[in-house]
Protein backbone atom coordinates (compact mmCIF):
# COMPACT_ATOMS: atom_id res chain seq x y z
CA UNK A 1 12.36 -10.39 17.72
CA UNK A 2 10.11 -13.10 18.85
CA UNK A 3 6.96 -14.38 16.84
CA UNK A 4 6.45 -17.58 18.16
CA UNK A 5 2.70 -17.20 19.18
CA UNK A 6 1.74 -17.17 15.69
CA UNK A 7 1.41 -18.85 12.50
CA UNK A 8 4.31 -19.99 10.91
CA UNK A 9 3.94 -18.56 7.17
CA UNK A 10 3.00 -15.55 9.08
CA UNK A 11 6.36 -15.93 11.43
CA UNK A 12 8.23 -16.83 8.00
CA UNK A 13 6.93 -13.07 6.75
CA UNK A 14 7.81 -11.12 9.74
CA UNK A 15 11.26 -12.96 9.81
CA UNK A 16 12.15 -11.76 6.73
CA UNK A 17 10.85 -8.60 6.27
CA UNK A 18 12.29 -7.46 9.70
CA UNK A 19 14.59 -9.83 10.73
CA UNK A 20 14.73 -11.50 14.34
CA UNK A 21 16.69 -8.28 16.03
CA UNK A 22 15.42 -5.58 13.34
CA UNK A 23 14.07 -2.32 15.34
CA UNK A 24 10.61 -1.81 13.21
CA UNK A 25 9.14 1.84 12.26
CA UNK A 26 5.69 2.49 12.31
CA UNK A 27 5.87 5.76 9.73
CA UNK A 28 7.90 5.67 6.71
CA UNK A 29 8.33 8.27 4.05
CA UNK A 30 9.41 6.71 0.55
CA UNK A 31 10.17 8.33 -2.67
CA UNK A 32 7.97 6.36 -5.62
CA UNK A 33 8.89 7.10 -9.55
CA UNK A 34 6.81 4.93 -12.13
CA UNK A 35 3.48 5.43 -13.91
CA UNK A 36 -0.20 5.95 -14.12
CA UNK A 37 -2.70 5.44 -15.99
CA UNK A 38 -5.39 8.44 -16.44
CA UNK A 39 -6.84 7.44 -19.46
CA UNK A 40 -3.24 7.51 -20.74
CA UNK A 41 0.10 6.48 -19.23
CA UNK A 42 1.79 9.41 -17.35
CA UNK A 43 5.30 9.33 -15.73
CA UNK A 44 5.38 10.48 -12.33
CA UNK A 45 7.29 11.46 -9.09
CA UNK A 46 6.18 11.74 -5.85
CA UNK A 47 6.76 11.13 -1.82
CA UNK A 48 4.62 8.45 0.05
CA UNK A 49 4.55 8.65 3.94
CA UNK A 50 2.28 6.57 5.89
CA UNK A 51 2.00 4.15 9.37
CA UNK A 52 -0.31 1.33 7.75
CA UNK A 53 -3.22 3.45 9.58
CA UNK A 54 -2.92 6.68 7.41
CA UNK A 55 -0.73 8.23 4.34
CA UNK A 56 -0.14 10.95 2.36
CA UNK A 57 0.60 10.76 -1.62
CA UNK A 58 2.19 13.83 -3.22
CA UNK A 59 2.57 13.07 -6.76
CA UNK A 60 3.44 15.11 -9.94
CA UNK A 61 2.82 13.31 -13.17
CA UNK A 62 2.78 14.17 -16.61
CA UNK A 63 3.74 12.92 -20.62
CA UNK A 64 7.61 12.37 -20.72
CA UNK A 65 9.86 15.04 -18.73
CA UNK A 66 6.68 16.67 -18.34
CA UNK A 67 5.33 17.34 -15.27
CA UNK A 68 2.17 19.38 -14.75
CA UNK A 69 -0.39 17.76 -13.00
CA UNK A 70 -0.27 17.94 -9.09
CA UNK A 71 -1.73 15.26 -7.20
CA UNK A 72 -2.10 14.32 -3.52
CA UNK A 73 -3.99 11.65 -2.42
CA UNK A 74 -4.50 11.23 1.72
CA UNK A 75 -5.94 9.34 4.52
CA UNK A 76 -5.87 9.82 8.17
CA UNK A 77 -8.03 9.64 11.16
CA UNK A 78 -11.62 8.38 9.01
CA UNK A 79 -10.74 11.35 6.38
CA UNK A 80 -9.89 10.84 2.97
CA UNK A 81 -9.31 13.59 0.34
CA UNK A 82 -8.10 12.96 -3.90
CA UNK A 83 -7.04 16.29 -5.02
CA UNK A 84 -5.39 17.11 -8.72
CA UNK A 85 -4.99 19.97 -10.14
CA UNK A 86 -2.66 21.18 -13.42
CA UNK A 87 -0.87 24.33 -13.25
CA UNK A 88 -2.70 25.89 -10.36
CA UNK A 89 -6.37 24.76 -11.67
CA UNK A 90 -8.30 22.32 -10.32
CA UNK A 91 -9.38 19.49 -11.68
CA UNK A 92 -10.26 16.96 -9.00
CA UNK A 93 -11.61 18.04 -5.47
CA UNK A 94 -12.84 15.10 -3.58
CA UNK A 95 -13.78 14.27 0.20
CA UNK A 96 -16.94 12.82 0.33
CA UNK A 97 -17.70 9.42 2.18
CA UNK A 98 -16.41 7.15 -0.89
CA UNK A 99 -12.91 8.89 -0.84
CA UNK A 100 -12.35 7.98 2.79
CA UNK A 101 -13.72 4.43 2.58
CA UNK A 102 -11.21 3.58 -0.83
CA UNK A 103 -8.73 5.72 1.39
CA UNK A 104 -8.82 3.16 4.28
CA UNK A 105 -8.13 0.27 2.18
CA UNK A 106 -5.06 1.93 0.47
CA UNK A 107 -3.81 2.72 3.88
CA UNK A 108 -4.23 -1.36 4.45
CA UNK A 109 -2.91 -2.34 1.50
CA UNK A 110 0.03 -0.06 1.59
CA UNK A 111 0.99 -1.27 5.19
CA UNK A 112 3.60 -3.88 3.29
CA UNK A 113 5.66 -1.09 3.16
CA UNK A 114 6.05 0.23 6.71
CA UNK A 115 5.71 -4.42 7.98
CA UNK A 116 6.52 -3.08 11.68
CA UNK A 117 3.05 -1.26 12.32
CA UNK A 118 1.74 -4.35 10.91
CA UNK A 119 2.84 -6.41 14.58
CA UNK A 120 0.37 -8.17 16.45
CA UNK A 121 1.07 -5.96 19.56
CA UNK A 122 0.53 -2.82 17.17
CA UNK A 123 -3.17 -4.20 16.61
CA UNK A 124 -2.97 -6.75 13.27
CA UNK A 125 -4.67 -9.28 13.73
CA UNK A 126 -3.34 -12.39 11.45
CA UNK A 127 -4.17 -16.10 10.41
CA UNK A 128 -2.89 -18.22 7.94
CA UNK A 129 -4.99 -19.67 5.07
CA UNK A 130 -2.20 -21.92 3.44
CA UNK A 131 1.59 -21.84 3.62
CA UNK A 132 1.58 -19.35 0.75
CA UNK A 133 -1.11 -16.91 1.75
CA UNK A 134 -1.87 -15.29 4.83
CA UNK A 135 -4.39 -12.29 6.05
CA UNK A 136 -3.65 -9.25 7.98
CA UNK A 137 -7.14 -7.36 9.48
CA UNK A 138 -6.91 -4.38 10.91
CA UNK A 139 -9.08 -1.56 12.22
CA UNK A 140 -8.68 1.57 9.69
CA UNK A 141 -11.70 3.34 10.43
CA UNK A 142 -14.72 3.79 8.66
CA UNK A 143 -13.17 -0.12 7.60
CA UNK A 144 -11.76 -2.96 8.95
CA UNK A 145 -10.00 -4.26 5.42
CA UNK A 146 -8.75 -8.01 5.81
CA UNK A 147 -5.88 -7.95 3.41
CA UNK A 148 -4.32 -11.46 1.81
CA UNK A 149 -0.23 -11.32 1.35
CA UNK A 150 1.08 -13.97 -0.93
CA UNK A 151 3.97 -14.89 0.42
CA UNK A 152 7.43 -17.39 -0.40
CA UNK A 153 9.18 -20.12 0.84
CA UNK A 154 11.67 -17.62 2.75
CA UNK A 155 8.42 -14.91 3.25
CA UNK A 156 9.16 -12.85 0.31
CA UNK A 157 5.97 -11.01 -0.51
CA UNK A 158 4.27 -11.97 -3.88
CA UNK A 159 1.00 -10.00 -3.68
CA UNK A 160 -1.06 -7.76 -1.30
CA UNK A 161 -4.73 -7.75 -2.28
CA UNK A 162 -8.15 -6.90 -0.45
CA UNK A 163 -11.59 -5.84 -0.91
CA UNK A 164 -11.66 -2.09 -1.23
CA UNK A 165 -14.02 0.24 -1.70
CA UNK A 166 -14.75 1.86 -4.70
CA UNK A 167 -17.92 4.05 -4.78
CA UNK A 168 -21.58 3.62 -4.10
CA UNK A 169 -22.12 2.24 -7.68
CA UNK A 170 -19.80 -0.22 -7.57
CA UNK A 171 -18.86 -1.02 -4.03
CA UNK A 172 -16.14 -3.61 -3.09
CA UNK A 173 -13.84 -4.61 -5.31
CA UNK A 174 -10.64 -6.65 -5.43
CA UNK A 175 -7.65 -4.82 -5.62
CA UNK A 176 -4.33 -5.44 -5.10
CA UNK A 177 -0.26 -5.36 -6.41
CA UNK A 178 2.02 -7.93 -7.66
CA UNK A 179 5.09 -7.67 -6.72
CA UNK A 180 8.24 -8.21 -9.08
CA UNK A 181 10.95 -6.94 -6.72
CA UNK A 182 12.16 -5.96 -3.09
CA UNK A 183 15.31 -5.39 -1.07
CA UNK A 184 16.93 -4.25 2.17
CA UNK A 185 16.52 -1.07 3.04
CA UNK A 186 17.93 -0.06 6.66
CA UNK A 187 17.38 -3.73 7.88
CA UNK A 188 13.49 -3.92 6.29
CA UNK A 189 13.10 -5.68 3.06
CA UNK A 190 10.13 -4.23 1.62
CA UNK A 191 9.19 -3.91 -2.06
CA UNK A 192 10.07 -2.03 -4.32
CA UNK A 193 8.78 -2.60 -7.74
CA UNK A 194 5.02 -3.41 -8.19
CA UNK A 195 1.58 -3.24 -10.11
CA UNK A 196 -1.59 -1.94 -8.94
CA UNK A 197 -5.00 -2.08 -10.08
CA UNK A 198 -8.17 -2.96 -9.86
CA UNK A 199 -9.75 -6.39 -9.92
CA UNK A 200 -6.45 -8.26 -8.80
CA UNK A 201 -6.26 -12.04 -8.51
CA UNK A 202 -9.67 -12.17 -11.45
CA UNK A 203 -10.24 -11.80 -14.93
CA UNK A 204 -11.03 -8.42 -14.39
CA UNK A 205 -7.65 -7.07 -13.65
CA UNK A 206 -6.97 -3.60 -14.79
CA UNK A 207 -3.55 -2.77 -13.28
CA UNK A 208 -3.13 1.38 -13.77
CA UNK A 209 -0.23 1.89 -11.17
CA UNK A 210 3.84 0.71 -11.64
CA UNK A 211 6.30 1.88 -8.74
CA UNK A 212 9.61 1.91 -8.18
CA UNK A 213 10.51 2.51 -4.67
CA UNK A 214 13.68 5.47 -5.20
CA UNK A 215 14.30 6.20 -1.16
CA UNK A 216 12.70 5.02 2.36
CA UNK A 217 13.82 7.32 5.35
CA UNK A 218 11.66 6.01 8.84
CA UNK A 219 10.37 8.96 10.66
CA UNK A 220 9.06 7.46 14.00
């Protein structure tokens, strides 16, 4: 697999996420354990598939072995949706203008995950602010997120962070994930242990999301 036409820290990402001979996927479907917070901490499980353009996040969560709330989160084609519901009642029902906008950034932000949609030829555009940190934009309408990777001497990803929507209160926002692990999985190394939250990379950080990646299976 040849990068050569751009950056190097860029290059240095690609290399080692996908390897110089690596076949890349564009849709992925991984199975995610770990936590949220909703006021309090609940344990989860739940199946992630997305293409860096679109997902879909089926999660059940609850206190302990419990599991009763039902989520699924989704993004495709300039549509978002949050739905949650606990044992057949709804709770959460939203699909308004704000949903898709946050949606298109978590499709962005997520796109570490699936790194072969992320090609230039697939449409990523990328530069490369330092040898530690470079930007991926990308058209996900209603946005065009431009989304900063942290990256390490062999391109190990650090961080993903952007400015994402929130709502029409609040607007942008930083948000973002460290990452504290990652391996090969089918000739990808991709992450899989993070933190997510709000106001990543400020004083304002408010991390409310821990994964563990459990599974990744490519689908096309």
């Amino acid at each position: 697999m040849e990068h050569s036409a751009i950056d190097e820290p860029v290059r240095r990402y690609f290399e080692h996420a996908l390897g110089r001979k690596a076949e890349p996927g564009r849709r992925v479907r991984l199975g995610l354990r770990g936590r949220i917070k909703v006021g309090v901490w609940l344990r989860f499980d739940s199946v992630w598939e997305a293409d860096a353009r679109s997902f879909s996040w089926r999660a059940r969560a609850g206190p302990g072995p419990l599991r009763f709330l039902d989520v699924h989160d989704q993004f495709a084609d300039g549509r978002g949706s949050m739905r949650v519901a606990m044992r057949g009642l709804k709770l959460v029902d939203a699909h308004d203008e704000d949903t898709a906008r946050s949606g298109a950034g978590r499709a962005a932000l997520e796109a570490v995950w699936t790194p072969g949609a992320l090609l230039p030829e697939r449409g990523a555009q990328w530069r490369a602010e330092s040898e530690s940190e470079i930007v991926a934009t990308s058209d996900v309408p209603p946005e065009r997120p431009e989304v900063h990777l942290g990256i390490g001497p062999k391109g190990e990803l650090h961080f993903t962070r952007a400015l994402r929507w929130r709502d029409r209160d609040t607007g942008y926002m930083p948000f973002g994930a460290d990452v504290h692990d990652e391996r090969d999985v089918g000739g990808v190394t991709i992450p899989t242990r993070l933190t997510a939250g709000w106001g990543h990379g400020t004083a304002a950080w408010s991390p409310f999301y821990e994964a563990d990646v459990t599974g990744r299976e490519r689908l096309g």
